[in-house]
PDBML (XML) file of the C-alpha atoms, coordinates in Angstrom:
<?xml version="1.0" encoding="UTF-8" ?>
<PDBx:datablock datablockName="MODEL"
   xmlns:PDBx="http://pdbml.pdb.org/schema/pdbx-v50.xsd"
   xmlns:xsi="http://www.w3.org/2001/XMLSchema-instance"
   xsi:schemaLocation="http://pdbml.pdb.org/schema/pdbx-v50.xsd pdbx-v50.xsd">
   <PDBx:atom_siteCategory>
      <PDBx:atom_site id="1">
         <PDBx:B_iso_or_equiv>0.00</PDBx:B_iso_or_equiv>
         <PDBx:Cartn_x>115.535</PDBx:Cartn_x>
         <PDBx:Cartn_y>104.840</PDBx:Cartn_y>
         <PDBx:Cartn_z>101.574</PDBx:Cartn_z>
         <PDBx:auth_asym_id>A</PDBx:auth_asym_id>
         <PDBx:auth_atom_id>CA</PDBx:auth_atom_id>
         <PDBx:auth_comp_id>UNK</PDBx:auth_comp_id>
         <PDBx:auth_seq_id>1</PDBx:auth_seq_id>
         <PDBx:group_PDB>ATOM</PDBx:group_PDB>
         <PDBx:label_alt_id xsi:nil="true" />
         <PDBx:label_asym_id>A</PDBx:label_asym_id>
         <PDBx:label_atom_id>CA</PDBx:label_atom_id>
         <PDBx:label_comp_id>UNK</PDBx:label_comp_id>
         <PDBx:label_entity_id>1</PDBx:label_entity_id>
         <PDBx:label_seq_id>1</PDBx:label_seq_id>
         <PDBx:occupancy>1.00</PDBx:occupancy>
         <PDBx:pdbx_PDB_model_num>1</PDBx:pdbx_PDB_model_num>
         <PDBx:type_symbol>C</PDBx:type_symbol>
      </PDBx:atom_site>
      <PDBx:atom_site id="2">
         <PDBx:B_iso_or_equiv>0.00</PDBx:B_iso_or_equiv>
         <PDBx:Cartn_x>118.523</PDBx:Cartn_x>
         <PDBx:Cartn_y>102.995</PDBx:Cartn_y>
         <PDBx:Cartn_z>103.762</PDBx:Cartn_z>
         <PDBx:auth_asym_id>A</PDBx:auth_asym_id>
         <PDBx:auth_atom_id>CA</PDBx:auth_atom_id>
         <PDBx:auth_comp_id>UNK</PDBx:auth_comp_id>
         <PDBx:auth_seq_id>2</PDBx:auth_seq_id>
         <PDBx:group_PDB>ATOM</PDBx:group_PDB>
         <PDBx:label_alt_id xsi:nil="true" />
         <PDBx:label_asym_id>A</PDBx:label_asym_id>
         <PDBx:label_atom_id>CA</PDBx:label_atom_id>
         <PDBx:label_comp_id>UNK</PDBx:label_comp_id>
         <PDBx:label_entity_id>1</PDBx:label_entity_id>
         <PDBx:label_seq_id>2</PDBx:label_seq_id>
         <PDBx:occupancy>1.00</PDBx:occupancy>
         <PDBx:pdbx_PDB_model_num>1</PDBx:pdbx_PDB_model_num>
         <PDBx:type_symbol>C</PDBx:type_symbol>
      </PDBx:atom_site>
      <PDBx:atom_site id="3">
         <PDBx:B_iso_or_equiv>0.00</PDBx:B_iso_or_equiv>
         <PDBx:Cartn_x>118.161</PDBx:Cartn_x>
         <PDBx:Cartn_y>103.157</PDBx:Cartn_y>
         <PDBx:Cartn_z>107.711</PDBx:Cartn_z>
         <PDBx:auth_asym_id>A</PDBx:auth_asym_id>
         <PDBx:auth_atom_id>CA</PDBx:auth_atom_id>
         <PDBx:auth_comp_id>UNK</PDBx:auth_comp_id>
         <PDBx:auth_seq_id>3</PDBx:auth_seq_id>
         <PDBx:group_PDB>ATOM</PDBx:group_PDB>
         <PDBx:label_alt_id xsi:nil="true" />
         <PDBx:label_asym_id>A</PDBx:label_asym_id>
         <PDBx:label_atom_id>CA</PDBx:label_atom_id>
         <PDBx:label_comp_id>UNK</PDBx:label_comp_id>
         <PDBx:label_entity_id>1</PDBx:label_entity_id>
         <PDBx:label_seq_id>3</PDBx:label_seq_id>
         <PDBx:occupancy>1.00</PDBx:occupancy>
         <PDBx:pdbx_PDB_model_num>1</PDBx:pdbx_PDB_model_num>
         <PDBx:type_symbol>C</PDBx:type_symbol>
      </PDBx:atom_site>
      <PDBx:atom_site id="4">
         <PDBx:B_iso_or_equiv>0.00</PDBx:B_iso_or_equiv>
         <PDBx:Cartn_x>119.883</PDBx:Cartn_x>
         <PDBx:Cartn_y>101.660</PDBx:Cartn_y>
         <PDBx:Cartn_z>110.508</PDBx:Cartn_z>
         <PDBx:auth_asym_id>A</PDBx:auth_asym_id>
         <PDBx:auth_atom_id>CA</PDBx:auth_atom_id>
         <PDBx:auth_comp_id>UNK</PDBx:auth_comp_id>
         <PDBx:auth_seq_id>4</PDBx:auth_seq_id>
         <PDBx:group_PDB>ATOM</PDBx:group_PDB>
         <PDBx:label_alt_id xsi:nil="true" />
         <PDBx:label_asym_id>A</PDBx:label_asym_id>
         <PDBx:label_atom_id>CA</PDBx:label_atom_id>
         <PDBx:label_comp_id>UNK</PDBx:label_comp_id>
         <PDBx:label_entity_id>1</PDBx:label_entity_id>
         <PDBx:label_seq_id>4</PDBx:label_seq_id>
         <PDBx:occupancy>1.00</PDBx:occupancy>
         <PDBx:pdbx_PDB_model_num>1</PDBx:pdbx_PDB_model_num>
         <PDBx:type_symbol>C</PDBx:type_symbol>
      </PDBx:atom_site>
      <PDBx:atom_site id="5">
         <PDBx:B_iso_or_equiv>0.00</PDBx:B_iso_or_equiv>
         <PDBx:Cartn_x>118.097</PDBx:Cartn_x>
         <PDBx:Cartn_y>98.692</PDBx:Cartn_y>
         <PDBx:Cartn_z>112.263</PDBx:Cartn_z>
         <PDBx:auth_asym_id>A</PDBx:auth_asym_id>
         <PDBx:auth_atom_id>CA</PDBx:auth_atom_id>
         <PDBx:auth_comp_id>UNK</PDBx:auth_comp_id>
         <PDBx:auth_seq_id>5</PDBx:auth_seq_id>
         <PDBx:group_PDB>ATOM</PDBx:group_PDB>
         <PDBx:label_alt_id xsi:nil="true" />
         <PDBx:label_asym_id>A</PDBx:label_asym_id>
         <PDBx:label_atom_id>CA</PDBx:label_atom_id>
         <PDBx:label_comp_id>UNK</PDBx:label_comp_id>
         <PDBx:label_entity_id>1</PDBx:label_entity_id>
         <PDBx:label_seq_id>5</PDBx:label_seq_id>
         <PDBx:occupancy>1.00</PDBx:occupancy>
         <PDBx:pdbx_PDB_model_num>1</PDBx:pdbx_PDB_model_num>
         <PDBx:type_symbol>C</PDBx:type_symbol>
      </PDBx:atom_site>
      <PDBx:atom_site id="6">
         <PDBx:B_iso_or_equiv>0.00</PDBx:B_iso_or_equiv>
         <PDBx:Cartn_x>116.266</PDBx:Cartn_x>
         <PDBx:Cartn_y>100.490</PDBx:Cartn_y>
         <PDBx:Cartn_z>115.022</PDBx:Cartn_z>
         <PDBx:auth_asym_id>A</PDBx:auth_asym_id>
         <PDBx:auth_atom_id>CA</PDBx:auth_atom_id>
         <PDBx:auth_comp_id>UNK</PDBx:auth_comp_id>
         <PDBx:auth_seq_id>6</PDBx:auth_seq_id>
         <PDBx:group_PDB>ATOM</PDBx:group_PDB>
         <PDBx:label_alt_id xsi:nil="true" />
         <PDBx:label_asym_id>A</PDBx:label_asym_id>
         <PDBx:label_atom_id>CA</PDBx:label_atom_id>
         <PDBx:label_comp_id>UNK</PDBx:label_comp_id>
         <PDBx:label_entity_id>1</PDBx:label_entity_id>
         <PDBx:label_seq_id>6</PDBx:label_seq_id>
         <PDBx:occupancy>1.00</PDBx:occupancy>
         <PDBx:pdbx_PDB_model_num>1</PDBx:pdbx_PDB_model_num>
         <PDBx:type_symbol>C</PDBx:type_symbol>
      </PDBx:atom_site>
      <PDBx:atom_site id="7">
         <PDBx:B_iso_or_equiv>0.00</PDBx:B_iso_or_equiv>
         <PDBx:Cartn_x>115.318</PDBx:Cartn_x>
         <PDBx:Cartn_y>103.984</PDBx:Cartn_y>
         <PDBx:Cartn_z>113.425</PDBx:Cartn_z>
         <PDBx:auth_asym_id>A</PDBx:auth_asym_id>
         <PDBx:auth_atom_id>CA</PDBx:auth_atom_id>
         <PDBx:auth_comp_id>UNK</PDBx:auth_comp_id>
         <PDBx:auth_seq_id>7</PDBx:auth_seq_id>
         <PDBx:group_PDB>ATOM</PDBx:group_PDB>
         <PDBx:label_alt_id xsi:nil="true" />
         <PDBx:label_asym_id>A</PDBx:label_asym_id>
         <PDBx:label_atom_id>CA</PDBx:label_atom_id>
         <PDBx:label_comp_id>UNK</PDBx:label_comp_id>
         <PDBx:label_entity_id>1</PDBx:label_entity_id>
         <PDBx:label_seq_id>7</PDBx:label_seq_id>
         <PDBx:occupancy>1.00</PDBx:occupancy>
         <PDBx:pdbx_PDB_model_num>1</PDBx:pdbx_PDB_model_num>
         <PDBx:type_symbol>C</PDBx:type_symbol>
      </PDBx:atom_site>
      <PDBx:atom_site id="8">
         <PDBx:B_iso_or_equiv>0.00</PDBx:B_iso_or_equiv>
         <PDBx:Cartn_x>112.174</PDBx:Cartn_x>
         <PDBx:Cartn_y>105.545</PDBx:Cartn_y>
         <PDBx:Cartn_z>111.403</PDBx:Cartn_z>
         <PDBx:auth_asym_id>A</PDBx:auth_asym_id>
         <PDBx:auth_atom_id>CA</PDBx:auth_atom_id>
         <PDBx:auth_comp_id>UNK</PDBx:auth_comp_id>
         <PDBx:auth_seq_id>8</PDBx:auth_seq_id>
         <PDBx:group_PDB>ATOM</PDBx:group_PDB>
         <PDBx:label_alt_id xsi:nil="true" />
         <PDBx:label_asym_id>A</PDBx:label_asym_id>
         <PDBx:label_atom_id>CA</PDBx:label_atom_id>
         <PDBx:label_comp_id>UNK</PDBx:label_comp_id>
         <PDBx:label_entity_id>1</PDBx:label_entity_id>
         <PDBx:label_seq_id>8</PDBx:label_seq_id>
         <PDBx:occupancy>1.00</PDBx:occupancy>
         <PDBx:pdbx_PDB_model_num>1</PDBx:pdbx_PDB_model_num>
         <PDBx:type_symbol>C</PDBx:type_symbol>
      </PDBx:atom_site>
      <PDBx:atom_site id="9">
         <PDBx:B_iso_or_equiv>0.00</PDBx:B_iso_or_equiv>
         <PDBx:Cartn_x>110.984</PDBx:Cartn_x>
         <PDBx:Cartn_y>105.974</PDBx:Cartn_y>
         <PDBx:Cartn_z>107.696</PDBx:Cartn_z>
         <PDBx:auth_asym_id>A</PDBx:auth_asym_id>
         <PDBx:auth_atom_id>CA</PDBx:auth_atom_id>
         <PDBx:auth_comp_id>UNK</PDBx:auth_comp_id>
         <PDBx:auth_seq_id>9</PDBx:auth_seq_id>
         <PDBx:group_PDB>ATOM</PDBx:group_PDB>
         <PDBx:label_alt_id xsi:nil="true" />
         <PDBx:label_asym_id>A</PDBx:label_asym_id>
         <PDBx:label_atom_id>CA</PDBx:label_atom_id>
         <PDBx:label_comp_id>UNK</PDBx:label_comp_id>
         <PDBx:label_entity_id>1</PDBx:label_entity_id>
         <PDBx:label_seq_id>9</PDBx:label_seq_id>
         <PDBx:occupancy>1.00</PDBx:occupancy>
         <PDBx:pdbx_PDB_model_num>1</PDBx:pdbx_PDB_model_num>
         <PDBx:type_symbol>C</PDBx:type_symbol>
      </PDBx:atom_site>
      <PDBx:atom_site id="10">
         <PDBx:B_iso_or_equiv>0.00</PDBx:B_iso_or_equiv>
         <PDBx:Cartn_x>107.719</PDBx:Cartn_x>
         <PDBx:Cartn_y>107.662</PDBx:Cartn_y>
         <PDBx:Cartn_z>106.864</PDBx:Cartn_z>
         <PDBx:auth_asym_id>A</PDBx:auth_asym_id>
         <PDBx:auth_atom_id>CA</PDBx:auth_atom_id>
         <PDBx:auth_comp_id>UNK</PDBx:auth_comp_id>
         <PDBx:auth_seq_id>10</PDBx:auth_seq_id>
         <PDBx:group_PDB>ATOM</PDBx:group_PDB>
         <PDBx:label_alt_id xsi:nil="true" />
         <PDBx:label_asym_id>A</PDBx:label_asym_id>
         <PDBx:label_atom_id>CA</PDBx:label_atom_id>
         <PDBx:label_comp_id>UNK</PDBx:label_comp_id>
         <PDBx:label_entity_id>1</PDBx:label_entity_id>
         <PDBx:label_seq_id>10</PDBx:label_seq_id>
         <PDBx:occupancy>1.00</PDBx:occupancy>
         <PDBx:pdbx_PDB_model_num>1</PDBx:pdbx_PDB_model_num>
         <PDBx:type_symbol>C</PDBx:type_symbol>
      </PDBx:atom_site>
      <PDBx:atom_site id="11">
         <PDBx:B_iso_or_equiv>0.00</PDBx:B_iso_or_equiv>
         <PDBx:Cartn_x>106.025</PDBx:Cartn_x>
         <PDBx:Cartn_y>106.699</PDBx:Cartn_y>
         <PDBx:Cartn_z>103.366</PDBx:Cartn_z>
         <PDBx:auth_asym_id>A</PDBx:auth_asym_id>
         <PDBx:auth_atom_id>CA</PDBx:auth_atom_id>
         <PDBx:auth_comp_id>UNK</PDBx:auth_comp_id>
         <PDBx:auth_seq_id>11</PDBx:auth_seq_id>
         <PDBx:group_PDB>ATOM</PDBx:group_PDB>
         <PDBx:label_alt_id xsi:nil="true" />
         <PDBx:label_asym_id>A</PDBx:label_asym_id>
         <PDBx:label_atom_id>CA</PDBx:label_atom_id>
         <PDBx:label_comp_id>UNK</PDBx:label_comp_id>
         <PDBx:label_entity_id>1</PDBx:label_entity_id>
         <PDBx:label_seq_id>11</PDBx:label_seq_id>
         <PDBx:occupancy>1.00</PDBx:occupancy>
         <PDBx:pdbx_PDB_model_num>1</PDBx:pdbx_PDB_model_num>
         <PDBx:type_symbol>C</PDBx:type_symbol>
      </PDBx:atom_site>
      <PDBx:atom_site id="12">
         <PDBx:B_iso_or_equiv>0.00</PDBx:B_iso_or_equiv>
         <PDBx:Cartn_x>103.635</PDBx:Cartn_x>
         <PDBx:Cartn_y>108.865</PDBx:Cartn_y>
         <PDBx:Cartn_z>101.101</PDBx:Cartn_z>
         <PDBx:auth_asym_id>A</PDBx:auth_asym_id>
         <PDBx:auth_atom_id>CA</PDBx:auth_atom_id>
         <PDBx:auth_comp_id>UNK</PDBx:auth_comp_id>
         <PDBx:auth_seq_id>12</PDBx:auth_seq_id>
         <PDBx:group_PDB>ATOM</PDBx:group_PDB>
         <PDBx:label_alt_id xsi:nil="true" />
         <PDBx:label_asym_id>A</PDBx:label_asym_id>
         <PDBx:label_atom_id>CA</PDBx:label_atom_id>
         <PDBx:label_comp_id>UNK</PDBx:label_comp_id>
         <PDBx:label_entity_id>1</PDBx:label_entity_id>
         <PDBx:label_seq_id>12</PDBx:label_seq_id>
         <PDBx:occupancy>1.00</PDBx:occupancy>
         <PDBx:pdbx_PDB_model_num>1</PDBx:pdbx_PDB_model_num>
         <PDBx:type_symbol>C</PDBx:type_symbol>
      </PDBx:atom_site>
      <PDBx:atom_site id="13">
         <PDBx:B_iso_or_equiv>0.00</PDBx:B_iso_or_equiv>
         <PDBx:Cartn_x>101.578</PDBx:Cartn_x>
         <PDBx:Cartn_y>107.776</PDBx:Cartn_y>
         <PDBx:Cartn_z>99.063</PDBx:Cartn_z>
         <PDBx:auth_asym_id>A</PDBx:auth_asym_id>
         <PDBx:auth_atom_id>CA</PDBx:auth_atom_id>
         <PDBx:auth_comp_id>UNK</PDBx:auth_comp_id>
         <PDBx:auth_seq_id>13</PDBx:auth_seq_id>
         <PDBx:group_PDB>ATOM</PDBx:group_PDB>
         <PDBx:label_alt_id xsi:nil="true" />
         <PDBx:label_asym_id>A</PDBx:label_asym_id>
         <PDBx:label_atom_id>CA</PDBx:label_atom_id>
         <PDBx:label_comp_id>UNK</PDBx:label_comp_id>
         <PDBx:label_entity_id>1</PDBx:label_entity_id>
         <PDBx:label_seq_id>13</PDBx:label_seq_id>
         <PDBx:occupancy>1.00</PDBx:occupancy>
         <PDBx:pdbx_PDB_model_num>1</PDBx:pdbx_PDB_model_num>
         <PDBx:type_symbol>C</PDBx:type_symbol>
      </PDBx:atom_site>
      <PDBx:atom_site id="14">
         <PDBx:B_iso_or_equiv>0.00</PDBx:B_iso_or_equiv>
         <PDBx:Cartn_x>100.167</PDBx:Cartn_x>
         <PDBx:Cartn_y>110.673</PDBx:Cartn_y>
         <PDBx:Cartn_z>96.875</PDBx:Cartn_z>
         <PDBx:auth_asym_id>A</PDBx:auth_asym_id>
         <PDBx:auth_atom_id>CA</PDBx:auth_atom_id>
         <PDBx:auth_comp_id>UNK</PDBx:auth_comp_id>
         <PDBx:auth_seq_id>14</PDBx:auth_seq_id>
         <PDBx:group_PDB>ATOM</PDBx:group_PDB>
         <PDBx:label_alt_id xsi:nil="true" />
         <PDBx:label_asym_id>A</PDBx:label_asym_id>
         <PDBx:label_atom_id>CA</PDBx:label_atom_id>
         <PDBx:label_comp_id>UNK</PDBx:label_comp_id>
         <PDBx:label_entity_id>1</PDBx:label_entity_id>
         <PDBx:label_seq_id>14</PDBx:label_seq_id>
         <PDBx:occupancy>1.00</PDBx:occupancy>
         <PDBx:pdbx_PDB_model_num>1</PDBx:pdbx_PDB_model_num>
         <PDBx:type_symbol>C</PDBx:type_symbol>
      </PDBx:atom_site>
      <PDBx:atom_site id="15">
         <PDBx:B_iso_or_equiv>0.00</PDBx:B_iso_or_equiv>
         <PDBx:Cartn_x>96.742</PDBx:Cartn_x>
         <PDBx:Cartn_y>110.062</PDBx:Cartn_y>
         <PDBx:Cartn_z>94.206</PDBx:Cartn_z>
         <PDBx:auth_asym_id>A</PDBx:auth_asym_id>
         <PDBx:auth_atom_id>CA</PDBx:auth_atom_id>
         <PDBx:auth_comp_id>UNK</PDBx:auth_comp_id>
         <PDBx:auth_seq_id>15</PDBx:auth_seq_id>
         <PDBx:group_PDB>ATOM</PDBx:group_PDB>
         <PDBx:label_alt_id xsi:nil="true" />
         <PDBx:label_asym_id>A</PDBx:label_asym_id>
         <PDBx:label_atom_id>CA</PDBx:label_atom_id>
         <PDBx:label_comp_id>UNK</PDBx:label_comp_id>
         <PDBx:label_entity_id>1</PDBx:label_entity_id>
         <PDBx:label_seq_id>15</PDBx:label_seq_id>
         <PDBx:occupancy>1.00</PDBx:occupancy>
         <PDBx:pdbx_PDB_model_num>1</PDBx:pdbx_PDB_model_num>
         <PDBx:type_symbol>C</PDBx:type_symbol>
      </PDBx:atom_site>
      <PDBx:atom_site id="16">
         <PDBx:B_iso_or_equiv>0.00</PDBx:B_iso_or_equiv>
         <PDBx:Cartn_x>96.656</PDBx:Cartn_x>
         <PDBx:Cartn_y>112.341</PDBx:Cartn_y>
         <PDBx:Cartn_z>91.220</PDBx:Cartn_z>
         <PDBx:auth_asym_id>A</PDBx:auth_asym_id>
         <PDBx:auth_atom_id>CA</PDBx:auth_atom_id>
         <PDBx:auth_comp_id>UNK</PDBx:auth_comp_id>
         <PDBx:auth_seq_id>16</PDBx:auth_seq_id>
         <PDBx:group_PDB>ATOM</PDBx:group_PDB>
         <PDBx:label_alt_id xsi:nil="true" />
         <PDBx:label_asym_id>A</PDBx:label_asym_id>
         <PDBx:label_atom_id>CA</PDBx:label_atom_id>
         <PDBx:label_comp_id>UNK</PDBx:label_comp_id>
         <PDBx:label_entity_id>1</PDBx:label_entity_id>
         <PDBx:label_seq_id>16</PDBx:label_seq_id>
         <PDBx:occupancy>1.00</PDBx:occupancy>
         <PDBx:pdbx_PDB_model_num>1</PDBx:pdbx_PDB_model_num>
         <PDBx:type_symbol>C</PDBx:type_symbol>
      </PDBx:atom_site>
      <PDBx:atom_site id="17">
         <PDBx:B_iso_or_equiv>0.00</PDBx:B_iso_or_equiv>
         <PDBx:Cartn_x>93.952</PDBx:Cartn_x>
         <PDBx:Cartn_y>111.805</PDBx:Cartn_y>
         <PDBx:Cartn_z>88.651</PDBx:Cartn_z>
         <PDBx:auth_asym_id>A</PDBx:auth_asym_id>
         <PDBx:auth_atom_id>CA</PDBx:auth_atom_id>
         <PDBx:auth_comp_id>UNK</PDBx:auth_comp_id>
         <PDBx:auth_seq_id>17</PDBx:auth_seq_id>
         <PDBx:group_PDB>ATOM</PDBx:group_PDB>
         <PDBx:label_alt_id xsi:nil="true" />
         <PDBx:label_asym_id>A</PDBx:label_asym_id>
         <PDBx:label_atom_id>CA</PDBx:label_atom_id>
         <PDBx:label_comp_id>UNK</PDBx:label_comp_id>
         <PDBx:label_entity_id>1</PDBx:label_entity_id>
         <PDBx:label_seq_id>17</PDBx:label_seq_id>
         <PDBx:occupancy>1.00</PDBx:occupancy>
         <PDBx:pdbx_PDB_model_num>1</PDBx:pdbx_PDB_model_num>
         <PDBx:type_symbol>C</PDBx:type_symbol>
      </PDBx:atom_site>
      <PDBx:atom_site id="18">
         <PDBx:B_iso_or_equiv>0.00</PDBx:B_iso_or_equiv>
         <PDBx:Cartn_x>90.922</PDBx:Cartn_x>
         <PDBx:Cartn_y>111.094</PDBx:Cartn_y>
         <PDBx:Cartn_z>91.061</PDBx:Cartn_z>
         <PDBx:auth_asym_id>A</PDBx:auth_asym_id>
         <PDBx:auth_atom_id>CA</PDBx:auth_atom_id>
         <PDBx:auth_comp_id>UNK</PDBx:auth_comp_id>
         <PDBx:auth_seq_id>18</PDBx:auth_seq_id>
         <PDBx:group_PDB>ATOM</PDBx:group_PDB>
         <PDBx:label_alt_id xsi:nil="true" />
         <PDBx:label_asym_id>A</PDBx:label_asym_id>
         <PDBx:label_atom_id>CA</PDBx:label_atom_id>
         <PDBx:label_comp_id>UNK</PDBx:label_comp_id>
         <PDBx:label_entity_id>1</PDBx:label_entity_id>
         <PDBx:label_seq_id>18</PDBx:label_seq_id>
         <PDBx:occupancy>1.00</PDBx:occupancy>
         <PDBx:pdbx_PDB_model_num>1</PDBx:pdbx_PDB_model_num>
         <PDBx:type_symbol>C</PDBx:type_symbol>
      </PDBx:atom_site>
      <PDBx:atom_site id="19">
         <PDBx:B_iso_or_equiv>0.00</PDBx:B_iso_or_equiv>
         <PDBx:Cartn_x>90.281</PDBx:Cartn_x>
         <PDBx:Cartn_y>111.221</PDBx:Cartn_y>
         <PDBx:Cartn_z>94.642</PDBx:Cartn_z>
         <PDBx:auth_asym_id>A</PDBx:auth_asym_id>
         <PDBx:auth_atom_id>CA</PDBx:auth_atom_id>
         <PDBx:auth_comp_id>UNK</PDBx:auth_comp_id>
         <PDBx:auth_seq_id>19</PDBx:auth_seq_id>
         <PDBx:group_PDB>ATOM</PDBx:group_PDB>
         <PDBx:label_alt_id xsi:nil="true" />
         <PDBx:label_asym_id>A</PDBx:label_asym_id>
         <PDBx:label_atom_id>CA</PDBx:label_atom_id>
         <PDBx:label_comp_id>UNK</PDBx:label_comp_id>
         <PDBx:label_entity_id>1</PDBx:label_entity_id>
         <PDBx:label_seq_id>19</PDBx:label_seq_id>
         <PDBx:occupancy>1.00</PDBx:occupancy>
         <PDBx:pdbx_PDB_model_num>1</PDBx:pdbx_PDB_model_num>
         <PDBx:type_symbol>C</PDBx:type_symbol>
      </PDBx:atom_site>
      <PDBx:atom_site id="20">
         <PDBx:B_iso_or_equiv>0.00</PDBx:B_iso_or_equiv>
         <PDBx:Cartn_x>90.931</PDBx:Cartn_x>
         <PDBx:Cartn_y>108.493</PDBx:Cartn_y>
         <PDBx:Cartn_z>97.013</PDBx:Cartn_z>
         <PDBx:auth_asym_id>A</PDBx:auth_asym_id>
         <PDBx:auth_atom_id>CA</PDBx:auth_atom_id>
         <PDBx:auth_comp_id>UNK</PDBx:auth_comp_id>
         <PDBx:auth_seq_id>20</PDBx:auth_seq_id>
         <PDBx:group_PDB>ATOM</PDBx:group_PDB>
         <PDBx:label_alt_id xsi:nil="true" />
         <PDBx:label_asym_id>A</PDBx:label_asym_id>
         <PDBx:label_atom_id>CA</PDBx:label_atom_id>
         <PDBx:label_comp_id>UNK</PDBx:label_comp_id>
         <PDBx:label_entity_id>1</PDBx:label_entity_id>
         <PDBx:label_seq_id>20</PDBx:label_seq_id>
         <PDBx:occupancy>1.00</PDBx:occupancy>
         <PDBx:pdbx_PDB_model_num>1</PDBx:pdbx_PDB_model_num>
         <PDBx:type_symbol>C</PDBx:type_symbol>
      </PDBx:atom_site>
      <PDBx:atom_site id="21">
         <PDBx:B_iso_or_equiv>0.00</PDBx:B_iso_or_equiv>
         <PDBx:Cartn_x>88.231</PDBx:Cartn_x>
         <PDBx:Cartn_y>109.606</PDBx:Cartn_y>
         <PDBx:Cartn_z>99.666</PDBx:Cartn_z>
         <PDBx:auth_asym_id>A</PDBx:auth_asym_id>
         <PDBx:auth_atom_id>CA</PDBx:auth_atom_id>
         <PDBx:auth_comp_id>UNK</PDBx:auth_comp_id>
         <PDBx:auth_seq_id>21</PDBx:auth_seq_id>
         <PDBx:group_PDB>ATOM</PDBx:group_PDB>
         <PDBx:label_alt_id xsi:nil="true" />
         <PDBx:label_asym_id>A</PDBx:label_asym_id>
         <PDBx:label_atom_id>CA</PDBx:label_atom_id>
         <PDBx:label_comp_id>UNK</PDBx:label_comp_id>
         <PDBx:label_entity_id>1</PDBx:label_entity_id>
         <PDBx:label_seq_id>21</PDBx:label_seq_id>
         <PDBx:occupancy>1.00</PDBx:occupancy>
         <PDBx:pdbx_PDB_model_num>1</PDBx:pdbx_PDB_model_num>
         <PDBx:type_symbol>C</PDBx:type_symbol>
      </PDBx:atom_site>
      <PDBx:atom_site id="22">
         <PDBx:B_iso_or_equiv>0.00</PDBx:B_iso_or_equiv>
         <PDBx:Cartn_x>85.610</PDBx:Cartn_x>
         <PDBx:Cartn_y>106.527</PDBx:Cartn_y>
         <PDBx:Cartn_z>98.820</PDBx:Cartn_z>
         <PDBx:auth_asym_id>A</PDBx:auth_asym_id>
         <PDBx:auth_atom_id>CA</PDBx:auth_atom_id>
         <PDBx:auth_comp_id>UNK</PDBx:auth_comp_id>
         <PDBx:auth_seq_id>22</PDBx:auth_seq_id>
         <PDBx:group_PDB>ATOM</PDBx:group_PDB>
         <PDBx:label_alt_id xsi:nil="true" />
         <PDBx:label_asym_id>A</PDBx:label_asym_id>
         <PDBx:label_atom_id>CA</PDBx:label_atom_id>
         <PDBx:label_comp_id>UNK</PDBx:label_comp_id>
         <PDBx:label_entity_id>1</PDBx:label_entity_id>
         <PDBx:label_seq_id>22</PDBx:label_seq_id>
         <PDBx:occupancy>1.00</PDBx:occupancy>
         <PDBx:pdbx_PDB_model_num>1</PDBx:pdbx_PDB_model_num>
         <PDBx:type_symbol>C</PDBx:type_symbol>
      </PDBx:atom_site>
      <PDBx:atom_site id="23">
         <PDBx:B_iso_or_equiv>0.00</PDBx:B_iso_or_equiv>
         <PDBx:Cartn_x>88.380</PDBx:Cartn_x>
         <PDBx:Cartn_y>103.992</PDBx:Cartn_y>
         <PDBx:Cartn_z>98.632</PDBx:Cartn_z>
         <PDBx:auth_asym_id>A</PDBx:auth_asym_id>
         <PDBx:auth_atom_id>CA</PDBx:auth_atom_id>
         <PDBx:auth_comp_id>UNK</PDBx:auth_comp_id>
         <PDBx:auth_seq_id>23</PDBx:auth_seq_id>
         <PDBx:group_PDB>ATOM</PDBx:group_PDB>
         <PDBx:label_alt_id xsi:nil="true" />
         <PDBx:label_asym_id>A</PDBx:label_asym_id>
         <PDBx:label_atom_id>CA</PDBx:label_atom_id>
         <PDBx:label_comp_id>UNK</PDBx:label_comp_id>
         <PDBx:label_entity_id>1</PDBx:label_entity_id>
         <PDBx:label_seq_id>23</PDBx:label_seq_id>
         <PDBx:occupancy>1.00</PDBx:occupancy>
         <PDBx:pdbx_PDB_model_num>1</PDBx:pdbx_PDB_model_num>
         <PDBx:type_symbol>C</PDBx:type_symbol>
      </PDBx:atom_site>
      <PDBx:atom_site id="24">
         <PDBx:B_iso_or_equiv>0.00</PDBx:B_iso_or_equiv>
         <PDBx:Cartn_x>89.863</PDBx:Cartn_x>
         <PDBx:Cartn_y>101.504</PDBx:Cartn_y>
         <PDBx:Cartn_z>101.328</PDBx:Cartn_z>
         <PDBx:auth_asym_id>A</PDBx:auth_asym_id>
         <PDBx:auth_atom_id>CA</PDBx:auth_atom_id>
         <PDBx:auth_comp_id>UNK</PDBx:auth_comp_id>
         <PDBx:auth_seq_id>24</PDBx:auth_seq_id>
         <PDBx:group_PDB>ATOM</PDBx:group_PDB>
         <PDBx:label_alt_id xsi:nil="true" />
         <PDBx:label_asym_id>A</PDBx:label_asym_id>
         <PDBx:label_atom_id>CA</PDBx:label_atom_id>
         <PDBx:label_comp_id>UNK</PDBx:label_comp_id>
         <PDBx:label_entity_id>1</PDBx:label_entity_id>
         <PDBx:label_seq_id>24</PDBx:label_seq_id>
         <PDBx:occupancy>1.00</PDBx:occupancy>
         <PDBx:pdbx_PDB_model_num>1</PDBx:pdbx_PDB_model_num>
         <PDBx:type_symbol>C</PDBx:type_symbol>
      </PDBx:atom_site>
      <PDBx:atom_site id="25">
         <PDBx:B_iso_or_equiv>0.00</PDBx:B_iso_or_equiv>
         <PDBx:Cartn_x>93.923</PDBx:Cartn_x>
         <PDBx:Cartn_y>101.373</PDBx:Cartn_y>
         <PDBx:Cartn_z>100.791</PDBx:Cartn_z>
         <PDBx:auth_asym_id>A</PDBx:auth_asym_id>
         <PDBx:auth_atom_id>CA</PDBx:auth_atom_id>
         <PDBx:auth_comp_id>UNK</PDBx:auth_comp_id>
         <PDBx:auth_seq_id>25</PDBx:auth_seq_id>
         <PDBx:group_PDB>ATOM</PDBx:group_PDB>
         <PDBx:label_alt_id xsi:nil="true" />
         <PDBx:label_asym_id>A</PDBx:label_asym_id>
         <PDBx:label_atom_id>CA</PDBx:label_atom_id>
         <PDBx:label_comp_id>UNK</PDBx:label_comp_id>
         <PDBx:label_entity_id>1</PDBx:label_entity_id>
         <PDBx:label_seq_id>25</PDBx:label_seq_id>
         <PDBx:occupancy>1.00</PDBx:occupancy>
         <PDBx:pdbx_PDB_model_num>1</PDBx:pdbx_PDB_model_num>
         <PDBx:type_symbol>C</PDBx:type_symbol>
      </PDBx:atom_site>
   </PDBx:atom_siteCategory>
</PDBx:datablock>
């Protein structure tokens, strides 16, 4: 999304279809 210079984002990333538990991201 937009922020100001100085503040915080978080970002998801969400698997569907398999697991991601064996795989480096």
């Amino acid at each position: 999304g937009l922020v100001q210079a100085g503040g915080s984002l978080r970002l998801s990333c969400a698997a569907s279809g398999g697991t991601i538990n064996t795989y480096t991201m």
